[in-house]
Protein backbone atom coordinates (compact mmCIF):
# COMPACT_ATOMS: atom_id res chain seq x y z
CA UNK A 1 -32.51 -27.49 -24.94
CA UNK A 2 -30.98 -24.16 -23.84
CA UNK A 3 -33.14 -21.66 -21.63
CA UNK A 4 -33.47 -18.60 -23.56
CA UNK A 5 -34.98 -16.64 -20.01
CA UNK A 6 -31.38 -16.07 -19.19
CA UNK A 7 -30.24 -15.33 -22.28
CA UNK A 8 -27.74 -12.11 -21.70
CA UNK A 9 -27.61 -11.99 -18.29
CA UNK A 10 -23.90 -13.47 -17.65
CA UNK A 11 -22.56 -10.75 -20.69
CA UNK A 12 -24.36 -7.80 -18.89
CA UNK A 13 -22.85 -8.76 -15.55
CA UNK A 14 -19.18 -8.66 -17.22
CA UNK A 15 -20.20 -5.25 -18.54
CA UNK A 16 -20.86 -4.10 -15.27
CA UNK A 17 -17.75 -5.43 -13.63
CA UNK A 18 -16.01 -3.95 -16.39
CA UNK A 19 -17.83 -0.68 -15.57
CA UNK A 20 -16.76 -0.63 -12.06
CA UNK A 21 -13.42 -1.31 -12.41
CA UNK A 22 -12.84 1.25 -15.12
CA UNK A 23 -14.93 3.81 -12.47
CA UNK A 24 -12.42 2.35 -9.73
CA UNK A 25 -9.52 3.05 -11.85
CA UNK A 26 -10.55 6.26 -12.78
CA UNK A 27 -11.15 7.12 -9.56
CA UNK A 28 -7.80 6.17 -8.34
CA UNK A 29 -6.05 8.09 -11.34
CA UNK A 30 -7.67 11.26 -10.33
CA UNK A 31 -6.84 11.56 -6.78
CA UNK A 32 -3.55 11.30 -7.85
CA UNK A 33 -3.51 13.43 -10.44
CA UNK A 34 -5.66 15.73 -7.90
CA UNK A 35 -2.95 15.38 -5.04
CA UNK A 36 -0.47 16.41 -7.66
CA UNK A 37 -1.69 18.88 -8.99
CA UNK A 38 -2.64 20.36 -5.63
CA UNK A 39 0.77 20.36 -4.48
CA UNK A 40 1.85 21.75 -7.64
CA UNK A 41 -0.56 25.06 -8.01
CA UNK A 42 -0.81 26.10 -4.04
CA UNK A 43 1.69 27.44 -2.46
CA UNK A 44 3.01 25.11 0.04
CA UNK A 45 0.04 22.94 -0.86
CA UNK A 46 -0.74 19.50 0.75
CA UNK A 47 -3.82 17.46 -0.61
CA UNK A 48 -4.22 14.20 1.45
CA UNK A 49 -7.00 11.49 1.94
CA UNK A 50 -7.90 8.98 4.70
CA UNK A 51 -10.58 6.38 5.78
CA UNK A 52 -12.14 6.35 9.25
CA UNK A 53 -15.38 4.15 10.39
CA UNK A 54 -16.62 4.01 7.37
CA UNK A 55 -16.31 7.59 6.22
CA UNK A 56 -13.50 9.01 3.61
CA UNK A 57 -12.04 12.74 4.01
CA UNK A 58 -10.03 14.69 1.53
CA UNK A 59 -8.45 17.73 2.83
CA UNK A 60 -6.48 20.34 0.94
CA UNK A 61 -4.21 22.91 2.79
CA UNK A 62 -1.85 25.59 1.81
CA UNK A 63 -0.35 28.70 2.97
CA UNK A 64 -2.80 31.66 2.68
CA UNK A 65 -1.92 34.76 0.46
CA UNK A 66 -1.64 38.03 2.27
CA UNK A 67 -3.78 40.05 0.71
CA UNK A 68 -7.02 37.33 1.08
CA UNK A 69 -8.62 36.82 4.38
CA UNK A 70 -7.47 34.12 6.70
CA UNK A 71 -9.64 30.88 8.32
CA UNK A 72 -9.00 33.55 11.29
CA UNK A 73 -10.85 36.35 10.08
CA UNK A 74 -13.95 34.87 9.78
CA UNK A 75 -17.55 35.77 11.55
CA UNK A 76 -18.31 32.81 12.21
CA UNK A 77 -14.91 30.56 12.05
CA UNK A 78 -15.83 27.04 10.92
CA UNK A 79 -14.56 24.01 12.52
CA UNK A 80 -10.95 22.63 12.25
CA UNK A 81 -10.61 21.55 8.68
CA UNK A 82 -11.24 17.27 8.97
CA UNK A 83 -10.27 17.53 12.76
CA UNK A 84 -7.11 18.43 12.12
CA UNK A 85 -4.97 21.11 13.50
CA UNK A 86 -4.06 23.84 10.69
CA UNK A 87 -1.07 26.08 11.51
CA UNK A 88 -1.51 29.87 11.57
CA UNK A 89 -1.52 31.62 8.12
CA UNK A 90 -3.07 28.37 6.33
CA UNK A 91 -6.32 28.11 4.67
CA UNK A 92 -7.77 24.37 4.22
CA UNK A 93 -10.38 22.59 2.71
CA UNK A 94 -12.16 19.23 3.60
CA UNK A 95 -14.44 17.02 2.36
CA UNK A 96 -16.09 13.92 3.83
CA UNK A 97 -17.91 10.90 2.08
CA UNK A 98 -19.73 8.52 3.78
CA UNK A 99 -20.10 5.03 2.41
């Protein structure tokens, strides 16, 4: 005689494997698309993405325009975009995700 309690279970755990790699996939299809894309639209544009202890950065940089304010000319300058050095004239962006 089959259990009926468990009835389910085992095609609801291959719907959420399936879930998770489709969100993995996904996920990996748009920072490529993003990196792309960054490159493409900024000038001089660099998009990259690393892993350290546990914590994952993405960091955009590109050459400022001339008539917009520079990282420079800030009050208060924030810090160095991801701990990286950015040379004069660029603007950057980071952003971190912890696990």
């Amino acid at each position: 005689m089959r259990s009926t309690r468990h009835r389910g279970s085992s095609l609801i755990e291959v719907m959420l494997a399936v879930t998770l790699m489709a969100v993995t996939a996904l996920g990996l299809i748009a920072g490529q698309l993003w990196t792309a894309r960054a490159t493409a639209l900024l000038p001089h544009g660099e998009a990259s993405v690393g892993e350290s202890s546990g914590v994952s950065a993405a960091r955009v940089t590109w050459t400022a325009l001339r008539d917009m304010p520079r990282a420079d000319d800030v009050i208060d300058k924030p810090e160095s975009c991801g701990g990286a050095d950015v040379p004069a004239g660029s603007s950057c962006v980071a952003l971190a995700f912890a696990k």
